[in-house]
N, C-alpha and C. Protein backbone atom coordinates (compact mmCIF):
# COMPACT_ATOMS: atom_id res chain seq x y z
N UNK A 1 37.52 97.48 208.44
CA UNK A 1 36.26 98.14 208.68
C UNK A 1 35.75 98.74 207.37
N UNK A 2 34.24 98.82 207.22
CA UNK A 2 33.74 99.31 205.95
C UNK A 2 32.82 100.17 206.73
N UNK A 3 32.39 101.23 205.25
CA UNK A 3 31.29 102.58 206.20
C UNK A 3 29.89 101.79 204.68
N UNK A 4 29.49 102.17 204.88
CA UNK A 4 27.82 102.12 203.91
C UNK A 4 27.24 103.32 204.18
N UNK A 5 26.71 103.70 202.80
CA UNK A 5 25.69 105.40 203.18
C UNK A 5 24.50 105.11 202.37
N UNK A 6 23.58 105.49 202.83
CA UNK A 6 22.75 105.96 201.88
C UNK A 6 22.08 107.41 202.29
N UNK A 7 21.40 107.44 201.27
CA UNK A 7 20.40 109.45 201.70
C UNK A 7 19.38 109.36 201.02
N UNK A 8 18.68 109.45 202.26
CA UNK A 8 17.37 109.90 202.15
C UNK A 8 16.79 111.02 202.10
N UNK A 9 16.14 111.55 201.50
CA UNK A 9 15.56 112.69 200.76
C UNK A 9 13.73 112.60 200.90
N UNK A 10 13.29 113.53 201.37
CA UNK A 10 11.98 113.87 201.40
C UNK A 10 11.88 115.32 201.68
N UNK A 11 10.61 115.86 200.79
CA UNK A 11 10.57 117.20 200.78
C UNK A 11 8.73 117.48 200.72
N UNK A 12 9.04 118.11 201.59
CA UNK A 12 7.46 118.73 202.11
C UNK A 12 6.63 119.24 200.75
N UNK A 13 6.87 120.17 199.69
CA UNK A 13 6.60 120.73 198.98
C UNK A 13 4.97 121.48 199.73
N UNK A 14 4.03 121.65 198.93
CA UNK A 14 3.16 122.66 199.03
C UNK A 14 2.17 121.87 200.52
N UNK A 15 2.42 120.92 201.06
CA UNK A 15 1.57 120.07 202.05
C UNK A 15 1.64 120.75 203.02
N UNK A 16 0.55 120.79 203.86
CA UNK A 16 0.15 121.70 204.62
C UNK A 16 0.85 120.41 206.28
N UNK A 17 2.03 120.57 206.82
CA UNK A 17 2.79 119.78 207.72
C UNK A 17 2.18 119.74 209.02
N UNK A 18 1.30 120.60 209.76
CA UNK A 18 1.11 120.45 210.98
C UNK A 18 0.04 120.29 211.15
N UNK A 19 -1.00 119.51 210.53
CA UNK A 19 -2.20 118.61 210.55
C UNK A 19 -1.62 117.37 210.26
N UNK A 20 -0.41 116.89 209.82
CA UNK A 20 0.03 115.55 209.67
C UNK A 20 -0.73 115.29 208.01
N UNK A 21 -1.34 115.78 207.46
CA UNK A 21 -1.57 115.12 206.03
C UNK A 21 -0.64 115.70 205.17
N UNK A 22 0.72 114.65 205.14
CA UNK A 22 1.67 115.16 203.76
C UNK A 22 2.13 113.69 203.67
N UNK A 23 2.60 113.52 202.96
CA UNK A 23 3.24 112.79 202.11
C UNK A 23 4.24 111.55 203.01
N UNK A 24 4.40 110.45 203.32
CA UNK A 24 5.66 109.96 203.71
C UNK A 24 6.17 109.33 202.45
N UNK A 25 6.06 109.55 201.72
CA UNK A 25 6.64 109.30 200.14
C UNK A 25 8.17 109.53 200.10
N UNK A 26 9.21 109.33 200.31
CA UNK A 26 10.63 109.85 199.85
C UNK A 26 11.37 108.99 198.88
N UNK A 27 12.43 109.57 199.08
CA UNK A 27 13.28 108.39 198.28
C UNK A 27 15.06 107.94 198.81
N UNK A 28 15.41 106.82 199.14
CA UNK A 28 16.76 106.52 199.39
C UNK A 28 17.50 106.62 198.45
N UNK A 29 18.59 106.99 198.47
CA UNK A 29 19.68 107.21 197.09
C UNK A 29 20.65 106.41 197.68
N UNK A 30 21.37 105.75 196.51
CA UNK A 30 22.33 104.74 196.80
C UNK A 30 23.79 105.35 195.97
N UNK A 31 25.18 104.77 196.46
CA UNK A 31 26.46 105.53 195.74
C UNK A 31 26.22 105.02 194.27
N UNK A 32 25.50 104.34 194.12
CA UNK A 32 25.96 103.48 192.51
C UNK A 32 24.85 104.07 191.92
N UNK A 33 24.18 105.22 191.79
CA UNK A 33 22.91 105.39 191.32
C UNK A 33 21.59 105.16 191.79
N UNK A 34 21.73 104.43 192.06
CA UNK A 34 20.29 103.54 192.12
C UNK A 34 19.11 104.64 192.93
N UNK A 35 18.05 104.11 192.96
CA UNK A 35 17.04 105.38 193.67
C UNK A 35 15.59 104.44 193.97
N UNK A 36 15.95 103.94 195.01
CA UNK A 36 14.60 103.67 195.39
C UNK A 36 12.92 104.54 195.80
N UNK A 37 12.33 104.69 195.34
CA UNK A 37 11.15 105.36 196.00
C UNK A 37 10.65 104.80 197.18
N UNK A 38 10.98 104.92 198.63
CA UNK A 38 9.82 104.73 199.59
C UNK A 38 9.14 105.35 199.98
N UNK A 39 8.68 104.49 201.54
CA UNK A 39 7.11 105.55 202.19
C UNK A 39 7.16 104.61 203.45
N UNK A 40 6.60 105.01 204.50
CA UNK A 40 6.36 104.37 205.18
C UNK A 40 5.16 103.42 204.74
N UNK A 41 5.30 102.30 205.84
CA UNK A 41 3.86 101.12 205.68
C UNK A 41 2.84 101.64 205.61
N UNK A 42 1.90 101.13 204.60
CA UNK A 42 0.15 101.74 204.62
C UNK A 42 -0.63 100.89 205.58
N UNK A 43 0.99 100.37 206.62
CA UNK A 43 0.17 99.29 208.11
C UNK A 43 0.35 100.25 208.72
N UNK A 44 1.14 101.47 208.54
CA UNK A 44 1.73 102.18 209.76
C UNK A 44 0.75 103.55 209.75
N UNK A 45 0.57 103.83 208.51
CA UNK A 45 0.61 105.43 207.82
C UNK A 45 -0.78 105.00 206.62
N UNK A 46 -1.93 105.72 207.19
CA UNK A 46 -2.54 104.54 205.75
C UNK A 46 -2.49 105.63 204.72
N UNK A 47 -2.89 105.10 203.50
CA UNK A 47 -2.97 105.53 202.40
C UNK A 47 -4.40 107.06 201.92
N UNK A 48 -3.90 108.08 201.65
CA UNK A 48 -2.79 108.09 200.67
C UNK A 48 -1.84 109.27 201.76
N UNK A 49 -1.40 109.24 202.54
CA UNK A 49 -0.41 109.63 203.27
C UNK A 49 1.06 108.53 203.18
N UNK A 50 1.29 107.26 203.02
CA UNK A 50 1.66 106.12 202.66
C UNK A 50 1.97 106.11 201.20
N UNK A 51 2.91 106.02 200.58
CA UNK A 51 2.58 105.43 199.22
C UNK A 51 3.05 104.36 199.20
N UNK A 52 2.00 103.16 199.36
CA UNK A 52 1.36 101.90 199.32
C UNK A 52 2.76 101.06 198.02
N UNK A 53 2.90 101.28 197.37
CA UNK A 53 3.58 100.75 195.78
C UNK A 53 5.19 101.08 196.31
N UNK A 54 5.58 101.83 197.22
CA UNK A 54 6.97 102.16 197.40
C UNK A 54 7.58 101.37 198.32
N UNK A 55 8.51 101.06 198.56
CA UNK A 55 9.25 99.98 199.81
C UNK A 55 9.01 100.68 201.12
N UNK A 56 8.73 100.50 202.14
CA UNK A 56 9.07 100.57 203.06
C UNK A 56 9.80 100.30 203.75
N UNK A 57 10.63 100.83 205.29
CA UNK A 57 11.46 100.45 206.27
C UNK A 57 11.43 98.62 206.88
N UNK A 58 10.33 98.26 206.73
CA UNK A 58 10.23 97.22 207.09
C UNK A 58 10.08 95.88 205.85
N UNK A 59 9.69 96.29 204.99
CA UNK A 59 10.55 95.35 203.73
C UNK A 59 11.39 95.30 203.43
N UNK A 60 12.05 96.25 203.29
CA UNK A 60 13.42 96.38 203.39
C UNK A 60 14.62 96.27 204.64
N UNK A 61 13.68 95.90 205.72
CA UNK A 61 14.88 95.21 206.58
C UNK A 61 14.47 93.26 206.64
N UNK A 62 13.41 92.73 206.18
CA UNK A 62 13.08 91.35 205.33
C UNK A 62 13.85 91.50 204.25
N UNK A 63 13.86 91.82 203.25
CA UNK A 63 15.00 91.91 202.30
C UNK A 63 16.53 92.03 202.36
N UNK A 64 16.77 92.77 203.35
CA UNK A 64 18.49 92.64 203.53
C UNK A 64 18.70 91.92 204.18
N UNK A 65 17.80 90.98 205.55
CA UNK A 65 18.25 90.04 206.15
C UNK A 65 18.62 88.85 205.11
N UNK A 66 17.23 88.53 204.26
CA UNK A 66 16.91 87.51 203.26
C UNK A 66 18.28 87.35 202.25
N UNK A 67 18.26 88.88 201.84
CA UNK A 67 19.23 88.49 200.44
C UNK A 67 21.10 88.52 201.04
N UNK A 68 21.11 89.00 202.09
CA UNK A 68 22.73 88.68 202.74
C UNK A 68 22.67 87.32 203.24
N UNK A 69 21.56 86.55 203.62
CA UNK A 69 21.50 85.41 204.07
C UNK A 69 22.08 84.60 202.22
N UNK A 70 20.94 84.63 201.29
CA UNK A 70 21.46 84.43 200.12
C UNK A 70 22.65 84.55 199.78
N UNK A 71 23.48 85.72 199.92
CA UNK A 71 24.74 85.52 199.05
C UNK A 71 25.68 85.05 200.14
N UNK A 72 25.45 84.62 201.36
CA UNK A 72 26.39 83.51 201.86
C UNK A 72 25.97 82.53 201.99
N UNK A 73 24.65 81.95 201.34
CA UNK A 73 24.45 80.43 200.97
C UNK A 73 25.37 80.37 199.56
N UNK A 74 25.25 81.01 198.63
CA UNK A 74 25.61 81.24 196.99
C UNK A 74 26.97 81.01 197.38
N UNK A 75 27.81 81.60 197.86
CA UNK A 75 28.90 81.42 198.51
C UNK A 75 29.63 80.06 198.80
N UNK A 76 28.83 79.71 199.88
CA UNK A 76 29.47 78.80 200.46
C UNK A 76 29.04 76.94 200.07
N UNK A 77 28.07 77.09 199.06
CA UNK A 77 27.28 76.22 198.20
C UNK A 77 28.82 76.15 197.30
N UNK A 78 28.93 77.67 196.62
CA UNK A 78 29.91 77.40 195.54
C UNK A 78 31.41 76.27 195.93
N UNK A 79 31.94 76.84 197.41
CA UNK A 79 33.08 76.49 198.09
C UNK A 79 33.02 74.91 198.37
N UNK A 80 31.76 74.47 198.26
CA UNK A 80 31.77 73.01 198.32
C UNK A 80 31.43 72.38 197.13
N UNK A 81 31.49 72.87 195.66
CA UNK A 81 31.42 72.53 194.90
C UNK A 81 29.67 72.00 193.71
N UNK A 82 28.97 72.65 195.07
CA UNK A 82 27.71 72.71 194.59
C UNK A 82 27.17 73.94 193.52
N UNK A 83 26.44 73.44 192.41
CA UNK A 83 25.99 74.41 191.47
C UNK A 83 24.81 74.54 191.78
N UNK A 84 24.46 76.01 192.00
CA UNK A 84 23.12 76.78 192.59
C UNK A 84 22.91 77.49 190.96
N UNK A 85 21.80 77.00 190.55
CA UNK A 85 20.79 77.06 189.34
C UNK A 85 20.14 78.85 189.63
N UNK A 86 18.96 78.35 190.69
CA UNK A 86 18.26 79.69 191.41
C UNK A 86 17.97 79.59 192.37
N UNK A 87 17.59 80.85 193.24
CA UNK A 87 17.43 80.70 194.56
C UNK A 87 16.10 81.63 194.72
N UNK A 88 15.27 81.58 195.47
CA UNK A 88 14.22 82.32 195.09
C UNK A 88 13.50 82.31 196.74
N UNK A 89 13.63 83.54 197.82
CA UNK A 89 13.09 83.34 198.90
C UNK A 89 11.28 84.27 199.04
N UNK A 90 10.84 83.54 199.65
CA UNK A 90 9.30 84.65 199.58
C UNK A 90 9.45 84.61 201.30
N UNK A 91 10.20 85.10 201.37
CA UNK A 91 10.42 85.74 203.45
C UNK A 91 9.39 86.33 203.70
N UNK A 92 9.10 86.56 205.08
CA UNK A 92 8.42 87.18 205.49
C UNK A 92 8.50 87.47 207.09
N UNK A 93 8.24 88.64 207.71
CA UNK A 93 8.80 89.39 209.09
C UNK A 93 7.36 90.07 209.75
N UNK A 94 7.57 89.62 210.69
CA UNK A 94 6.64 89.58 211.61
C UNK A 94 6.57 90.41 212.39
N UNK A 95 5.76 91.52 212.78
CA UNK A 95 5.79 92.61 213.56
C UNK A 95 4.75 92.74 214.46
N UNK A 96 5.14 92.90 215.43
CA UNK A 96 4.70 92.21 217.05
C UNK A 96 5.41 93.19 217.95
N UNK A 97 4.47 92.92 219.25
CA UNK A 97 5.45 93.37 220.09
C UNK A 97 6.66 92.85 220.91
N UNK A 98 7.34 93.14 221.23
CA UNK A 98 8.19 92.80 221.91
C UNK A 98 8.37 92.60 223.59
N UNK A 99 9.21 91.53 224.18
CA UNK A 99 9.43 91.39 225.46
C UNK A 99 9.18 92.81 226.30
N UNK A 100 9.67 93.96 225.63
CA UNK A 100 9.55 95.35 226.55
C UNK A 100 8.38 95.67 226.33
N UNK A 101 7.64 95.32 225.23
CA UNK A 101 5.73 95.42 224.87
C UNK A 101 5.94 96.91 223.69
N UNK A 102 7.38 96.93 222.85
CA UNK A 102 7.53 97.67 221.80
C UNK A 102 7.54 97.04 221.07
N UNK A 103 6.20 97.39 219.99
CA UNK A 103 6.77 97.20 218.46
C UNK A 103 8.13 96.91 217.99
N UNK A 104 8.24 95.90 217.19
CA UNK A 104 9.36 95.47 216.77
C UNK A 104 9.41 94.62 215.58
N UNK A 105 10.39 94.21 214.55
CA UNK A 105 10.02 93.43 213.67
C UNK A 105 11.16 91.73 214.44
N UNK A 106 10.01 90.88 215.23
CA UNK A 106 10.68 90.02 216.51
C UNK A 106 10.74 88.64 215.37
N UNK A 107 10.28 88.29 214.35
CA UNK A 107 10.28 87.16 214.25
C UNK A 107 10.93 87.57 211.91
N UNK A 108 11.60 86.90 211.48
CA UNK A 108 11.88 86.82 210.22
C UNK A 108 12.23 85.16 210.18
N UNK A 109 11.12 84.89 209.17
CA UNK A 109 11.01 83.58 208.51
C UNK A 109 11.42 83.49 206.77
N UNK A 110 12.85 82.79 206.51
CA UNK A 110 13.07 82.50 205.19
C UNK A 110 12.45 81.52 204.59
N UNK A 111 11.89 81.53 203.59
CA UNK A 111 11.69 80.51 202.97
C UNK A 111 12.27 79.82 201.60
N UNK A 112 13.25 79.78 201.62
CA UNK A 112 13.87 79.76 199.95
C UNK A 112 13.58 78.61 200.00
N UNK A 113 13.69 78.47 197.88
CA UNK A 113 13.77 77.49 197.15
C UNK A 113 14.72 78.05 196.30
N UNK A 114 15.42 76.20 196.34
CA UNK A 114 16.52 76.34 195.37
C UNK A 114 16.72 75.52 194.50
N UNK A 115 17.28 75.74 193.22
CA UNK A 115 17.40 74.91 192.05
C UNK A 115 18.84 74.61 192.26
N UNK A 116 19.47 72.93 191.67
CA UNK A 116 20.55 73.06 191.77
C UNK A 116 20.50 72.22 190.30
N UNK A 117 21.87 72.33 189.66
CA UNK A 117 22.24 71.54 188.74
C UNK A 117 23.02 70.13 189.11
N UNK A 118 22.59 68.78 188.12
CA UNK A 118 23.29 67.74 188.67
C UNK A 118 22.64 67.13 190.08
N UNK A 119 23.13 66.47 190.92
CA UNK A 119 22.34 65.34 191.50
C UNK A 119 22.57 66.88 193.24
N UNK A 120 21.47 67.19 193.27
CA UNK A 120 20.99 67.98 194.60
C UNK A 120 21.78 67.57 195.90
N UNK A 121 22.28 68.48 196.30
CA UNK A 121 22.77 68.05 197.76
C UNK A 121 21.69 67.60 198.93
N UNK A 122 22.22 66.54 199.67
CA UNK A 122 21.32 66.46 200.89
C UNK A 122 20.18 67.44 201.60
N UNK A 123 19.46 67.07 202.43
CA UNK A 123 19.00 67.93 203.05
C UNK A 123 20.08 68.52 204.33
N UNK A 124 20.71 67.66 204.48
CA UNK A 124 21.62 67.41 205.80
C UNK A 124 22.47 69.06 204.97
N UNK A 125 22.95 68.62 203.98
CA UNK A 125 24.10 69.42 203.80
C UNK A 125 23.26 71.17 203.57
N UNK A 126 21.87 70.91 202.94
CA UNK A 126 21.27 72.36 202.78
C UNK A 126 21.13 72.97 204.19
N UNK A 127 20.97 72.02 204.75
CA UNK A 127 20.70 72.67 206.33
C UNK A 127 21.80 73.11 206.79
N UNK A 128 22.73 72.55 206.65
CA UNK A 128 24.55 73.19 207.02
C UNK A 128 24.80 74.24 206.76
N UNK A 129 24.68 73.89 205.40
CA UNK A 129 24.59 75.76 204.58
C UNK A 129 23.83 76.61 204.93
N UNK A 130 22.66 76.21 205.41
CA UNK A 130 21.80 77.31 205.65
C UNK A 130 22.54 78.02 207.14
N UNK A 131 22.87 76.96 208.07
CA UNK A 131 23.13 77.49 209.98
C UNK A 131 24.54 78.08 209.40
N UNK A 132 25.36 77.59 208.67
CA UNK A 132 26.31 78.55 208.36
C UNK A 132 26.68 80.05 207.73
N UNK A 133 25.18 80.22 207.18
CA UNK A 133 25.09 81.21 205.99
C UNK A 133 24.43 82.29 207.16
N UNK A 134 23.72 81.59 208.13
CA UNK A 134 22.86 82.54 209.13
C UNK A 134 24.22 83.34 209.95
N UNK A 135 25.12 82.54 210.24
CA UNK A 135 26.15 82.71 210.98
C UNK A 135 26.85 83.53 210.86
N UNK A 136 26.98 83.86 209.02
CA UNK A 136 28.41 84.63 208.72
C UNK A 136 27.55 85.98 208.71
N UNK A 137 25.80 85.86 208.00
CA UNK A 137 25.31 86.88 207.85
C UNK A 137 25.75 88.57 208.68
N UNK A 138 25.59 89.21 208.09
CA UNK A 138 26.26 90.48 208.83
C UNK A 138 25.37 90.95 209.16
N UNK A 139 23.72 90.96 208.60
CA UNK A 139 22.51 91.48 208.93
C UNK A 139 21.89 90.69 210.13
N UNK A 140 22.35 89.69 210.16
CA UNK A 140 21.57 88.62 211.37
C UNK A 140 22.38 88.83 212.45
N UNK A 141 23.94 89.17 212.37
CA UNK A 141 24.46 89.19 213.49
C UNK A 141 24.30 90.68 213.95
N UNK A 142 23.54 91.60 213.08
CA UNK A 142 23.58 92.83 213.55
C UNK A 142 22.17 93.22 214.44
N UNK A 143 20.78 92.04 214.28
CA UNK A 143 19.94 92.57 214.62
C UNK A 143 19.25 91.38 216.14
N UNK A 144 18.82 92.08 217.04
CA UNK A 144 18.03 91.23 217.83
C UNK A 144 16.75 90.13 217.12
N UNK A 145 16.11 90.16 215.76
CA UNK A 145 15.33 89.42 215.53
C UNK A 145 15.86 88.21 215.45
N UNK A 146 14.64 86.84 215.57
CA UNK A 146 14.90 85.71 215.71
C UNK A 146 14.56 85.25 214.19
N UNK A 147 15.53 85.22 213.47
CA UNK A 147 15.31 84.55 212.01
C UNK A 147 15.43 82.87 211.62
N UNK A 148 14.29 82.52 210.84
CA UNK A 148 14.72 80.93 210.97
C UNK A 148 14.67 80.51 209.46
N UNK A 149 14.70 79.44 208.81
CA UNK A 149 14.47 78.73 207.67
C UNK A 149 13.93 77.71 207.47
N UNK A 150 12.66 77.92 206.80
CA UNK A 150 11.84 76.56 206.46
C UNK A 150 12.06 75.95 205.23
């Protein structure tokens, strides 16, 4: 078993809180340093209550599906002896409602392209890799969305 943390941090400062005009601006902190700035969506929260330029909750759950999908294609590409050049996905997640008629993010579509070195594997075999890479994913097996690959 593994734990993952992160902390999120947001602070009211001088914003006047119970008219709703402050800030959803914060920031996630990660163990290794790192410091993302988010905000909620300027789909959700518009701007400038939103800061528009910062990640949001919902790119960032397109992104961790996308890039854990990635490093068990990278993976399992390697295990069969295939050389992966680059991989480059422009995903995108779809937010809709859902069967219960809640908002939800119901649909994530990958789209990678990949470079390989030397004579390219099949399509047959990219597609293998891909239903296998969906499979091991830890983000896909963790969420009700229906993710696919074009």
């Amino acid at each position: 078993m593994s734990s993952y943390e992160a902390e999120i941090v947001w602070q009211r400062g001088e914003q006047n809180f119970a008219d709703g005009r402050y800030s959803r601006g914060h920031e996630w902190r990660f163990d290794g340093g790192q410091v993302v700035p988010a905000s909620s969506s300027p789909h959700v929260v518009r701007v400038p209550y939103s800061v528009a330029e910062n990640v949001d909750p919902e790119e960032a759950f397109v992104a961790a599906i996308s890039s854990c999908h990635m490093l068990f294609f990278l993976n399992l590409a390697q295990k069969r002896g295939i050389v992966v050049d680059a991989y480059r996905d422009a995903a995108i997640g779809h937010m809709e409602k859902n069967a219960a008629g809640r908002m939800a993010m119901t649909r994530v579509v990958l789209r990678p392209r990949i470079a390989y070195s030397g004579t390219p594997p099949s399509a047959e075999t990219v597609a293998e890799i891909h239903h296998e890479s969906h499979e091991l994913c830890f983000i896909a097996n963790s969420v009700t969305t229906e993710i696919t690959v074009e």
